[in-house]
PDB file of N, CA and C in Angstrom:
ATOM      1  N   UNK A   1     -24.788  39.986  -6.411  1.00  0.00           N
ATOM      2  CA  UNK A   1     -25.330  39.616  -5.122  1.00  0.00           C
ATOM      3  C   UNK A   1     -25.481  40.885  -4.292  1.00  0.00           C
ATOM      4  N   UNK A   2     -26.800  40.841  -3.787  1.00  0.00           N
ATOM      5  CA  UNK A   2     -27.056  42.341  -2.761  1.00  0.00           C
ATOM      6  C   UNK A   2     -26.186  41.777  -1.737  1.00  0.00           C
ATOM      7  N   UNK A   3     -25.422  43.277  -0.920  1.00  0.00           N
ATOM      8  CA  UNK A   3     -24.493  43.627  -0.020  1.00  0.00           C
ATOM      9  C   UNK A   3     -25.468  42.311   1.221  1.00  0.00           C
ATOM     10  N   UNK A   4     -26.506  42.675   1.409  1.00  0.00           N
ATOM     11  CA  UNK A   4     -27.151  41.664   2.854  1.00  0.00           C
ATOM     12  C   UNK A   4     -26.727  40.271   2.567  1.00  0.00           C
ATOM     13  N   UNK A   5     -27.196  39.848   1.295  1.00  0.00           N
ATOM     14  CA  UNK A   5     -27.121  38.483   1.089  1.00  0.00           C
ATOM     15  C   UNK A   5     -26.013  38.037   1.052  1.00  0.00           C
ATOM     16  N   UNK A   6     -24.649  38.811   0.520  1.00  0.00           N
ATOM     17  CA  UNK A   6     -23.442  38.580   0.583  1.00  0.00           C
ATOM     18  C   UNK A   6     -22.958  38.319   2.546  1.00  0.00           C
ATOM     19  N   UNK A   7     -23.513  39.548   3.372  1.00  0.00           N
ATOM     20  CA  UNK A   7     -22.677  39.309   4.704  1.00  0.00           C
ATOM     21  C   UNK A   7     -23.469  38.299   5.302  1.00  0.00           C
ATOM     22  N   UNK A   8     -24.988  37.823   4.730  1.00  0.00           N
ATOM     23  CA  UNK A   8     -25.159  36.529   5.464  1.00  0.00           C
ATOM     24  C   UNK A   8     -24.274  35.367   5.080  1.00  0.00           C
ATOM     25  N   UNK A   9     -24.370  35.066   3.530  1.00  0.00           N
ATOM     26  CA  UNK A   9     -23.091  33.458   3.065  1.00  0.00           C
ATOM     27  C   UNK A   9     -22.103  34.057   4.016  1.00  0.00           C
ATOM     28  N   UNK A  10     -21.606  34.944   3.843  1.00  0.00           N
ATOM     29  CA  UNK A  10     -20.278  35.262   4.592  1.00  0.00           C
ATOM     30  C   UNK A  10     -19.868  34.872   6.123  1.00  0.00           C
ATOM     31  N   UNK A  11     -21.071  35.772   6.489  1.00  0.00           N
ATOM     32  CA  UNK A  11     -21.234  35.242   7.808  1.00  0.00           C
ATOM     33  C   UNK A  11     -21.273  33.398   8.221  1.00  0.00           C
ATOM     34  N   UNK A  12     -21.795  32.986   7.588  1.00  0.00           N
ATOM     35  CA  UNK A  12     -22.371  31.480   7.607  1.00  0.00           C
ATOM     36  C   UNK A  12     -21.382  30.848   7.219  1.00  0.00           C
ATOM     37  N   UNK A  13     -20.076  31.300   6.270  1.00  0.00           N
ATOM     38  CA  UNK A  13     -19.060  30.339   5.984  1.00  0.00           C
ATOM     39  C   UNK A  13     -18.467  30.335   7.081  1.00  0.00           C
ATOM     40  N   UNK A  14     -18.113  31.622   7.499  1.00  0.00           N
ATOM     41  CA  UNK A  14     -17.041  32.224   8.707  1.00  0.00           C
ATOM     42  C   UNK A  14     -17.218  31.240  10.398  1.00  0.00           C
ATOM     43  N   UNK A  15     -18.945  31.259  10.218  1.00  0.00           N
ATOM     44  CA  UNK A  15     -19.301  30.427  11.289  1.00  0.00           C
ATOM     45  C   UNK A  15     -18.704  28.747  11.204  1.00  0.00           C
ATOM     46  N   UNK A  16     -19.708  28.628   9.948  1.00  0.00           N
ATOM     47  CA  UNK A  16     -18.770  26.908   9.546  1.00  0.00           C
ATOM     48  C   UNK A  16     -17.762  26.666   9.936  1.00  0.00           C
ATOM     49  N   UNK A  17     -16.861  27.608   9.487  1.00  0.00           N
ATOM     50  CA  UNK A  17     -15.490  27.593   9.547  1.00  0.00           C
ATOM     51  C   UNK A  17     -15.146  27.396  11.123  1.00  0.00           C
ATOM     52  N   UNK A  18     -15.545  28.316  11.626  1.00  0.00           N
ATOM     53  CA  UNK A  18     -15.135  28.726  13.406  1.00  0.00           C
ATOM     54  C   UNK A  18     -15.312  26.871  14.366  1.00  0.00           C
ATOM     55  N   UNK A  19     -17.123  26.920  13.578  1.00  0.00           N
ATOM     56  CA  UNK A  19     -17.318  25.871  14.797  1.00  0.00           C
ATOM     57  C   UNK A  19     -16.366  24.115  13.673  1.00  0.00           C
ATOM     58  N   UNK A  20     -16.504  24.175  12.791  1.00  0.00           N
ATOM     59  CA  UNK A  20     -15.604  23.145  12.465  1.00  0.00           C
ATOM     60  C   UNK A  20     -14.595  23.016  12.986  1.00  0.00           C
ATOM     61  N   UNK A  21     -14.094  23.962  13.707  1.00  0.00           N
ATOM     62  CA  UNK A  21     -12.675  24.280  14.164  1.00  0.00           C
ATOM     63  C   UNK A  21     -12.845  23.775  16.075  1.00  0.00           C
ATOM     64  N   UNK A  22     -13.565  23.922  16.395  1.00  0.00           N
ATOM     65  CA  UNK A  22     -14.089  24.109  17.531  1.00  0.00           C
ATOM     66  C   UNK A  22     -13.382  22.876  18.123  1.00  0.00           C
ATOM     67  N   UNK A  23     -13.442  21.412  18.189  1.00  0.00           N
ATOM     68  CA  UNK A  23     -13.356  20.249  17.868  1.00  0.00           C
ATOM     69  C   UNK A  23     -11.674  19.891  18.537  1.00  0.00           C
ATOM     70  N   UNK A  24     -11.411  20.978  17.525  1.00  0.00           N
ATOM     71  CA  UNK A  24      -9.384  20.793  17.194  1.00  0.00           C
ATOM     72  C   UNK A  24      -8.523  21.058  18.400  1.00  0.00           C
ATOM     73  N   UNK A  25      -7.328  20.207  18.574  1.00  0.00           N
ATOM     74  CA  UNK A  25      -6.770  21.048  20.204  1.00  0.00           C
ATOM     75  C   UNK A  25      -6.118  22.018  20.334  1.00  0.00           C
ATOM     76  N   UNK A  26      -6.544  23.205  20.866  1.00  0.00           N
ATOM     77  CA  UNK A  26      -5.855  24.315  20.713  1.00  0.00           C
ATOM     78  C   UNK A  26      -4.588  24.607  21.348  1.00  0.00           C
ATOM     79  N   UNK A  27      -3.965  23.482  21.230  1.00  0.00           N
ATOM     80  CA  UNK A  27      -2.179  23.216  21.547  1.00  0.00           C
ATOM     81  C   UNK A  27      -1.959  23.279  19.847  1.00  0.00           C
ATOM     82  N   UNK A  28      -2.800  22.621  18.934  1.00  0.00           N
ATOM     83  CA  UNK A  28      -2.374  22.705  17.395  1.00  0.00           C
ATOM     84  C   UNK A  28      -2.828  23.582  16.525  1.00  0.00           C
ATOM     85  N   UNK A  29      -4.220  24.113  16.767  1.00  0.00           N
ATOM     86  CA  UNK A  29      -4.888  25.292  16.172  1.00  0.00           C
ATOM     87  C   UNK A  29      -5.436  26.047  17.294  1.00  0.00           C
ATOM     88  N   UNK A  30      -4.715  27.337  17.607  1.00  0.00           N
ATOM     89  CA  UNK A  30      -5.841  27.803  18.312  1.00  0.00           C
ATOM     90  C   UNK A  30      -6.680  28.840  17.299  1.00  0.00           C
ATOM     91  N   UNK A  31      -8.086  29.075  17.267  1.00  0.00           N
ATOM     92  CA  UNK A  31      -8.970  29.460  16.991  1.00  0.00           C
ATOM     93  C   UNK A  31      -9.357  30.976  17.686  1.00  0.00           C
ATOM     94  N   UNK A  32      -9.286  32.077  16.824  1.00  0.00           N
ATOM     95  CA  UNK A  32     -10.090  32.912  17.513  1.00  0.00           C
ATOM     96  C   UNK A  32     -10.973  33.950  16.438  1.00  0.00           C
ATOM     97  N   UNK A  33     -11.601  34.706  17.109  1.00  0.00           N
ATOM     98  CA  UNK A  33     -12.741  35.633  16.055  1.00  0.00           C
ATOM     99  C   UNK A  33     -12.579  37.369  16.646  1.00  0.00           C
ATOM    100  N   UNK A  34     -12.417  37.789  15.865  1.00  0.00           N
ATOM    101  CA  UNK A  34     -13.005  39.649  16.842  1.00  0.00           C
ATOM    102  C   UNK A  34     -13.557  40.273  15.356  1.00  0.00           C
ATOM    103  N   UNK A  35     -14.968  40.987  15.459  1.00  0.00           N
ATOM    104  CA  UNK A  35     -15.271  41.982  14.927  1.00  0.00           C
ATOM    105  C   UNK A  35     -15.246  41.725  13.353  1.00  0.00           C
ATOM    106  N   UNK A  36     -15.722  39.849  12.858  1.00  0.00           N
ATOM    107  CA  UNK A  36     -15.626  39.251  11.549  1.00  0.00           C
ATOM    108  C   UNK A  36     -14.617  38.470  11.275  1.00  0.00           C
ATOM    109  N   UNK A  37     -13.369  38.844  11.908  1.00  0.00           N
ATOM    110  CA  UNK A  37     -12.166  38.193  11.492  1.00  0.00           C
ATOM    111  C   UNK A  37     -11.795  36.896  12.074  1.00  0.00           C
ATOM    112  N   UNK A  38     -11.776  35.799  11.750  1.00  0.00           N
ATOM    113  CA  UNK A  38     -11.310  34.722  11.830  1.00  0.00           C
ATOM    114  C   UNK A  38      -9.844  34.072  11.989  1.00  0.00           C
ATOM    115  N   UNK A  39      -9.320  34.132  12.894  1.00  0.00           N
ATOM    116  CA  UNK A  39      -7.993  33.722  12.877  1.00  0.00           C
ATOM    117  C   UNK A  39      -7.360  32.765  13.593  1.00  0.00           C
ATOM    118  N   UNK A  40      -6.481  31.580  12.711  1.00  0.00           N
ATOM    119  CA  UNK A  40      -6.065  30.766  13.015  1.00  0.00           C
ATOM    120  C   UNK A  40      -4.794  30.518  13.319  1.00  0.00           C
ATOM    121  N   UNK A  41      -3.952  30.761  14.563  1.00  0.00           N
ATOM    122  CA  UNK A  41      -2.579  30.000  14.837  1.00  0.00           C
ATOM    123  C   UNK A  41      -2.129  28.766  14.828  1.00  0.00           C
ATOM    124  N   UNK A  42      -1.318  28.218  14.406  1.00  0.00           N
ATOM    125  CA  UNK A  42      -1.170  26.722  14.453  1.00  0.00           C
ATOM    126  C   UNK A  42       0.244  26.847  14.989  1.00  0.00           C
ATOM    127  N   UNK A  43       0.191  25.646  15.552  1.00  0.00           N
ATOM    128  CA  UNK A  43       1.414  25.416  17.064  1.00  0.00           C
ATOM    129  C   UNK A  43       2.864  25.775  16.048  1.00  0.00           C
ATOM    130  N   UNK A  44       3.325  25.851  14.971  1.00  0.00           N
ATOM    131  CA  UNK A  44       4.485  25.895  14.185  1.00  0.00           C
ATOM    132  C   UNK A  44       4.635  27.363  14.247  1.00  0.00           C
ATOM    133  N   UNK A  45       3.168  27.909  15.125  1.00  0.00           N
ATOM    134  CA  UNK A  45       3.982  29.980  14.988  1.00  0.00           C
ATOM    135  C   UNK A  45       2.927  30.734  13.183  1.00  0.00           C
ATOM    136  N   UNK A  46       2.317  29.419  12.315  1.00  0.00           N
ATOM    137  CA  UNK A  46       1.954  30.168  11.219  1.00  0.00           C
ATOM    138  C   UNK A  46       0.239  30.466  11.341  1.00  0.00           C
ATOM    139  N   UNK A  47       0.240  32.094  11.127  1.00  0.00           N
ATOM    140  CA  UNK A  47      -0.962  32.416  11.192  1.00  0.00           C
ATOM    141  C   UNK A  47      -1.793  32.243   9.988  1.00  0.00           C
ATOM    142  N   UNK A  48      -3.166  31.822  10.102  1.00  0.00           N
ATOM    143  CA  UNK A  48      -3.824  32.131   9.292  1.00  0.00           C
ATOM    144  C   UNK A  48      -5.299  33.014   9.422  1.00  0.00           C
ATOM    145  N   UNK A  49      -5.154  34.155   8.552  1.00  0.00           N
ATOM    146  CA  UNK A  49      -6.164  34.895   9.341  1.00  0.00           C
ATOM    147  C   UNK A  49      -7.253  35.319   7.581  1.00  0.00           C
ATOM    148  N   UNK A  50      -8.768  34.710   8.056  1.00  0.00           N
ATOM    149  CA  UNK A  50      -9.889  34.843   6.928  1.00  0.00           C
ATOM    150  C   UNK A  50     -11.001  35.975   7.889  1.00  0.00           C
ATOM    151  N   UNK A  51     -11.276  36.881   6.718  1.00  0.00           N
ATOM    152  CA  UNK A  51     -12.179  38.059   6.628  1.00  0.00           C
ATOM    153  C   UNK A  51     -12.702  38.152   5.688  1.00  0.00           C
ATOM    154  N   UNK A  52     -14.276  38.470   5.790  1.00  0.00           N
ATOM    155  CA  UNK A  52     -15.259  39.157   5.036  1.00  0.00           C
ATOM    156  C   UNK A  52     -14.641  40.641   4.306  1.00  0.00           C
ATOM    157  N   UNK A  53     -14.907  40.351   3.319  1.00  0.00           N
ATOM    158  CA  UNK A  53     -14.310  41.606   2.612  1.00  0.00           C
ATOM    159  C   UNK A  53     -16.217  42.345   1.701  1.00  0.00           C
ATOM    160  N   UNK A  54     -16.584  42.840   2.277  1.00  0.00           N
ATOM    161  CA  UNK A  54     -17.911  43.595   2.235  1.00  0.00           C
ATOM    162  C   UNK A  54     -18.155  44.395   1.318  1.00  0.00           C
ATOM    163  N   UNK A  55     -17.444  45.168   0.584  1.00  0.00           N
ATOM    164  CA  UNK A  55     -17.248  45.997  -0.655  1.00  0.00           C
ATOM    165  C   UNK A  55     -16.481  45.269  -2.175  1.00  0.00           C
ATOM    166  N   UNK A  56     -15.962  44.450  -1.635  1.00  0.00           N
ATOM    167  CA  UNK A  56     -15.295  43.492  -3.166  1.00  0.00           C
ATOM    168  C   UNK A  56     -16.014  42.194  -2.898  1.00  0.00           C
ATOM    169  N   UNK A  57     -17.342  41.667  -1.475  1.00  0.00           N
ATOM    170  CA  UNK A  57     -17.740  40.596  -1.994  1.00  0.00           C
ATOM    171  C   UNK A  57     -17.058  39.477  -1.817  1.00  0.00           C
ATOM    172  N   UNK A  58     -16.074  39.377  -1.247  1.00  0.00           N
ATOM    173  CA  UNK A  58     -15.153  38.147  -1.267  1.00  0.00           C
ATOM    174  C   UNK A  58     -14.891  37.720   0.146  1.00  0.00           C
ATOM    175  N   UNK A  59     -14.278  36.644   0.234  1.00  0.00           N
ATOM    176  CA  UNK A  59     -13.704  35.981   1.514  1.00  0.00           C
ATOM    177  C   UNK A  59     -12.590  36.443   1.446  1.00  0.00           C
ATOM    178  N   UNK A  60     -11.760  37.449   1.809  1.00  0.00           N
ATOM    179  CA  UNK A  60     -10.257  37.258   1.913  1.00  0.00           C
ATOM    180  C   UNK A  60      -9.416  35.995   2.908  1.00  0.00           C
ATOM    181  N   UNK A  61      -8.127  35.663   2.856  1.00  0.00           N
ATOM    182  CA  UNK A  61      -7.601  34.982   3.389  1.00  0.00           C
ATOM    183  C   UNK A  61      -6.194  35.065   3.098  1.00  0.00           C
ATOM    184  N   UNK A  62      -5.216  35.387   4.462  1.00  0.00           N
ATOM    185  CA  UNK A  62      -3.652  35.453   4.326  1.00  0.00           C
ATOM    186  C   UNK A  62      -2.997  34.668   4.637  1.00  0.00           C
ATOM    187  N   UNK A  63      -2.182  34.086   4.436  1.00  0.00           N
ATOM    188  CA  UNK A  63      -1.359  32.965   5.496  1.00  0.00           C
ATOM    189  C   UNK A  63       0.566  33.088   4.205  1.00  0.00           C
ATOM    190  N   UNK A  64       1.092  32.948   4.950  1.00  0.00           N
ATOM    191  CA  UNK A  64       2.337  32.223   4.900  1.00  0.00           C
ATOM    192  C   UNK A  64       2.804  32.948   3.393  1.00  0.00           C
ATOM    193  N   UNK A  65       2.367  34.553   3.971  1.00  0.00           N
ATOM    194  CA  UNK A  65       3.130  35.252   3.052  1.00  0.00           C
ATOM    195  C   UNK A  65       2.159  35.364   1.326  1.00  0.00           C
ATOM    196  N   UNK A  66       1.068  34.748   1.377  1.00  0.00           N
ATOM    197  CA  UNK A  66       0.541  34.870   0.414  1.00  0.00           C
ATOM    198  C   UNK A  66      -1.122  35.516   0.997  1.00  0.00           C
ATOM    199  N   UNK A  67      -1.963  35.547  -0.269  1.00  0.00           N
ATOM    200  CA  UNK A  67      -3.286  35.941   0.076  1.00  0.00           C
ATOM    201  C   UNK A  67      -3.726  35.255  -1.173  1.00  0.00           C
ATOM    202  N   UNK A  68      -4.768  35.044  -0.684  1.00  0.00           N
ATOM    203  CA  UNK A  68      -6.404  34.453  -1.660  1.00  0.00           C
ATOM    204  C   UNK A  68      -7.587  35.830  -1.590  1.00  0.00           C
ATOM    205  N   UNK A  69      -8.235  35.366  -2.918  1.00  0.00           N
ATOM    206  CA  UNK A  69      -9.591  36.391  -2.265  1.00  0.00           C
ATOM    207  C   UNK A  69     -10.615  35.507  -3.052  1.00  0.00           C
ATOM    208  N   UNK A  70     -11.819  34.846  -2.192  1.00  0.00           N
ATOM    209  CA  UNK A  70     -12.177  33.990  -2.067  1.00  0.00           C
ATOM    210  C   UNK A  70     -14.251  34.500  -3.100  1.00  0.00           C
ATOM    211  N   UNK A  71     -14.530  33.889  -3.966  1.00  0.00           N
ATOM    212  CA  UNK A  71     -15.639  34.490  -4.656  1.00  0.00           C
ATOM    213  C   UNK A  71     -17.027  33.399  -3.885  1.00  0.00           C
ATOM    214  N   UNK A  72     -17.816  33.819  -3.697  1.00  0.00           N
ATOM    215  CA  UNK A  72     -19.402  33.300  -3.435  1.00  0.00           C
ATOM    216  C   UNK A  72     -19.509  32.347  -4.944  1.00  0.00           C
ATOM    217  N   UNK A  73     -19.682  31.092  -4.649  1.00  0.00           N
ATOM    218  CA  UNK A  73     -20.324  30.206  -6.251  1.00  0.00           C
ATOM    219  C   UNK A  73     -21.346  29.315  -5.456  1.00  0.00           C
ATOM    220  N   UNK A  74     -22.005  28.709  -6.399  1.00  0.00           N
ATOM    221  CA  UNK A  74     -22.730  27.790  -6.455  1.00  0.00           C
ATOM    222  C   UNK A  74     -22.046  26.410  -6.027  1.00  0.00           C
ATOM    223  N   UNK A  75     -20.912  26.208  -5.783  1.00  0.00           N
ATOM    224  CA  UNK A  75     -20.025  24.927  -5.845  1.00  0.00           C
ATOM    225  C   UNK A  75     -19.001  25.345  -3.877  1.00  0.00           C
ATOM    226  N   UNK A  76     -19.291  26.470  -3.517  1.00  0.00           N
ATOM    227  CA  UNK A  76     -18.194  26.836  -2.461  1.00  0.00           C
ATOM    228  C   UNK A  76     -17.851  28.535  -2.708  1.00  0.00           C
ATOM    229  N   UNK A  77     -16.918  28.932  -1.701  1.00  0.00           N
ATOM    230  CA  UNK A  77     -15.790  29.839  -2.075  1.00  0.00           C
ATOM    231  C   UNK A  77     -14.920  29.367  -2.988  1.00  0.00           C
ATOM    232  N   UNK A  78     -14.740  30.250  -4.288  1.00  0.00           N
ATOM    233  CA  UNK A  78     -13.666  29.896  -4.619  1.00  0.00           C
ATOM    234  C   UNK A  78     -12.660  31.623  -5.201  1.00  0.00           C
ATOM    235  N   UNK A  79     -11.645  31.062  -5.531  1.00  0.00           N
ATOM    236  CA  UNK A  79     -10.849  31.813  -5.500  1.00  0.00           C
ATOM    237  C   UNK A  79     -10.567  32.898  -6.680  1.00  0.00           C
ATOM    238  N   UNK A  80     -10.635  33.855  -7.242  1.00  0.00           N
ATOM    239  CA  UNK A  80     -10.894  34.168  -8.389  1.00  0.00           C
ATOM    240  C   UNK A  80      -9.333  34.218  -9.121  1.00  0.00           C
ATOM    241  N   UNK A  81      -8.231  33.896  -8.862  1.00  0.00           N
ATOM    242  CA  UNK A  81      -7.316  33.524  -9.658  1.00  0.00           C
ATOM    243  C   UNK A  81      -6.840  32.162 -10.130  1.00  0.00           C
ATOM    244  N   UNK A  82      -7.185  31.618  -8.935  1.00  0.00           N
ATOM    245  CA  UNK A  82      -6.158  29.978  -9.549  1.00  0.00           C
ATOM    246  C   UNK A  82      -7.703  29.124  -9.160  1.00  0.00           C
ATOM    247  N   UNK A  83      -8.909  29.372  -8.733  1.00  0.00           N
ATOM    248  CA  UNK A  83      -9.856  28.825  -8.816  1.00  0.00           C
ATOM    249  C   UNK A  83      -9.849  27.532  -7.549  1.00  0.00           C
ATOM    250  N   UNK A  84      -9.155  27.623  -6.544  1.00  0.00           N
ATOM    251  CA  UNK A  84      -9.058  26.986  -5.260  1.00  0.00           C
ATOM    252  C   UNK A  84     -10.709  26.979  -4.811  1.00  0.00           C
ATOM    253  N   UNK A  85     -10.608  26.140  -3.845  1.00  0.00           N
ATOM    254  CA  UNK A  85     -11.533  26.151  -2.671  1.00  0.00           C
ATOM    255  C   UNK A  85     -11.272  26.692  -1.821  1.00  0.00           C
ATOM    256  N   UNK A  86     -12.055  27.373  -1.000  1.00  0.00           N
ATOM    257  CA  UNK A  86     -11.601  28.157   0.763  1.00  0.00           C
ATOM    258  C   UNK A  86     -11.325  26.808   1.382  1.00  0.00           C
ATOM    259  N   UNK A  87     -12.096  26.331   1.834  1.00  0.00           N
ATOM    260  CA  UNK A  87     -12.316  25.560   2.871  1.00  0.00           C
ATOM    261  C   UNK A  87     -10.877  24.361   2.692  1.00  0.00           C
ATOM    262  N   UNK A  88     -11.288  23.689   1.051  1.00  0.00           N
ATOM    263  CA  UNK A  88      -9.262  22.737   0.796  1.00  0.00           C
ATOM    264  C   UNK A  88      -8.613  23.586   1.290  1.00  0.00           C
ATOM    265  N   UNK A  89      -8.289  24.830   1.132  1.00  0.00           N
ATOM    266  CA  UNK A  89      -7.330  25.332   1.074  1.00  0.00           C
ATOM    267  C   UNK A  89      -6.789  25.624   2.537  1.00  0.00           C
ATOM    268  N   UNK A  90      -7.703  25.905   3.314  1.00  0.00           N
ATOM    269  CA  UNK A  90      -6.912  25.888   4.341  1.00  0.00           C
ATOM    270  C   UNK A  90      -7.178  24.198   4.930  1.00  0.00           C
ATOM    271  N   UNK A  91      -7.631  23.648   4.342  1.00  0.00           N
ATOM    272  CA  UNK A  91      -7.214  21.700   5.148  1.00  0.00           C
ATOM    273  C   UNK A  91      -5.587  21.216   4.297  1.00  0.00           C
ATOM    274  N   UNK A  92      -5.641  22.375   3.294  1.00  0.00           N
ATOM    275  CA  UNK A  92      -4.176  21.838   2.666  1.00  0.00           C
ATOM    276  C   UNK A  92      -3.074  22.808   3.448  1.00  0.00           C
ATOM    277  N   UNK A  93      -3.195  24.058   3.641  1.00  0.00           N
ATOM    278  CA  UNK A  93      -2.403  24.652   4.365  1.00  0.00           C
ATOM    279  C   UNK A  93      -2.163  24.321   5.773  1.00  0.00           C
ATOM    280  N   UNK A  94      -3.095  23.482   6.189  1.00  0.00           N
ATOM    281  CA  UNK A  94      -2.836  23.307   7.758  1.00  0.00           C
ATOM    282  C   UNK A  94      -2.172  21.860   7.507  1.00  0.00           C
ATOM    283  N   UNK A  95      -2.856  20.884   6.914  1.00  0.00           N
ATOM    284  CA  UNK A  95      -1.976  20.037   6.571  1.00  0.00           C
ATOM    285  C   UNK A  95      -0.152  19.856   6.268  1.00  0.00           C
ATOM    286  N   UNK A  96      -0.277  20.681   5.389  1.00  0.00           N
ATOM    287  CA  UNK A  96       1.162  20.962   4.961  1.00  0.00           C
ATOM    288  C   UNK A  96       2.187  21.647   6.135  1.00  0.00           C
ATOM    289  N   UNK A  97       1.517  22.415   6.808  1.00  0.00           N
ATOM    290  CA  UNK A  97       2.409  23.215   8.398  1.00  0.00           C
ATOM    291  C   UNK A  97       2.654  22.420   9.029  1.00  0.00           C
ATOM    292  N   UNK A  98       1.651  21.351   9.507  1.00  0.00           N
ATOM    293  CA  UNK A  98       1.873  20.733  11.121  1.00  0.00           C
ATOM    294  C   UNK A  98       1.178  19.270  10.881  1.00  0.00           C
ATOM    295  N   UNK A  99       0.869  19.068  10.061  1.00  0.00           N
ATOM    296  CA  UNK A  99       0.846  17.264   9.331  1.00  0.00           C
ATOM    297  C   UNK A  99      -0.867  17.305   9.835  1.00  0.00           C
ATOM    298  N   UNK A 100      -2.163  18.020  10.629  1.00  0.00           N
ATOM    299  CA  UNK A 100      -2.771  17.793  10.762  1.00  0.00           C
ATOM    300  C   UNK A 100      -4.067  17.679   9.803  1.00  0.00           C
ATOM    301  N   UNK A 101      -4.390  16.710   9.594  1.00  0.00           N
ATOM    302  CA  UNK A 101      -6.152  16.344   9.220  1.00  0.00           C
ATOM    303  C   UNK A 101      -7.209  16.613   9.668  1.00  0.00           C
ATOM    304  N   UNK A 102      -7.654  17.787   8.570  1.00  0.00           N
ATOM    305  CA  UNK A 102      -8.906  18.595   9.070  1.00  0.00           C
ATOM    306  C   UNK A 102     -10.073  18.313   8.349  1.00  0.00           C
ATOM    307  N   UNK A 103     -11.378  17.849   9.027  1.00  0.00           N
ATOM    308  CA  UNK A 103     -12.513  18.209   7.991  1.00  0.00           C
ATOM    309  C   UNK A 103     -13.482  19.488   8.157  1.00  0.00           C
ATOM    310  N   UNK A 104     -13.254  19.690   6.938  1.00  0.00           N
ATOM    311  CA  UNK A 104     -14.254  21.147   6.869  1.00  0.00           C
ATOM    312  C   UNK A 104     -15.616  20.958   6.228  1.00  0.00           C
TER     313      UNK A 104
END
């Protein structure tokens, strides 16, 4: 995938992501963005913070002591080790923190 076409999906998940979020009360997620980075607090104190990674092509994503790095497919982001979804993955990680139900 050329570098452009990569930071547009990228861009466009990141957005998805943001305004899906938009919605949520930010007493339980607050939501913020600077300079690509996407980052999510949830009221329990656990961050989760997703970035464009521009030279490896990927979605990165950290939370709760671990990291993902997230591949462009035909099916979603997915993950190039254990083959996750971006988007489950954080409706399962937010789920699992603070009991909330997210659709992405």
């Amino acid at each position: 995938m050329e570098e452009a076409d990569f930071e547009r999906v990228a861009r466009d998940e990141l957005r998805h992501l943001e305004d899906a979020l938009a919605d949520v009360d930010p007493d339980d997620v607050e939501v913020s963005t600077s300079d690509g980075v996407l980052r999510l607090d949830l009221r329990d104190g656990t961050r989760i913070v997703i970035n464009s990674h521009r030279a490896a092509r990927q979605i990165w994503m950290a939370a709760i002591s671990s990291a993902w790095h997230f591949d462009p497919t035909a099916t979603g982001w997915r993950a190039s080790k254990t083959d996750e979804e971006l988007r489950s993955t954080i409706v399962r990680l937010v789920h699992e923190r603070i009991g909330l139900e997210l659709s992405l």
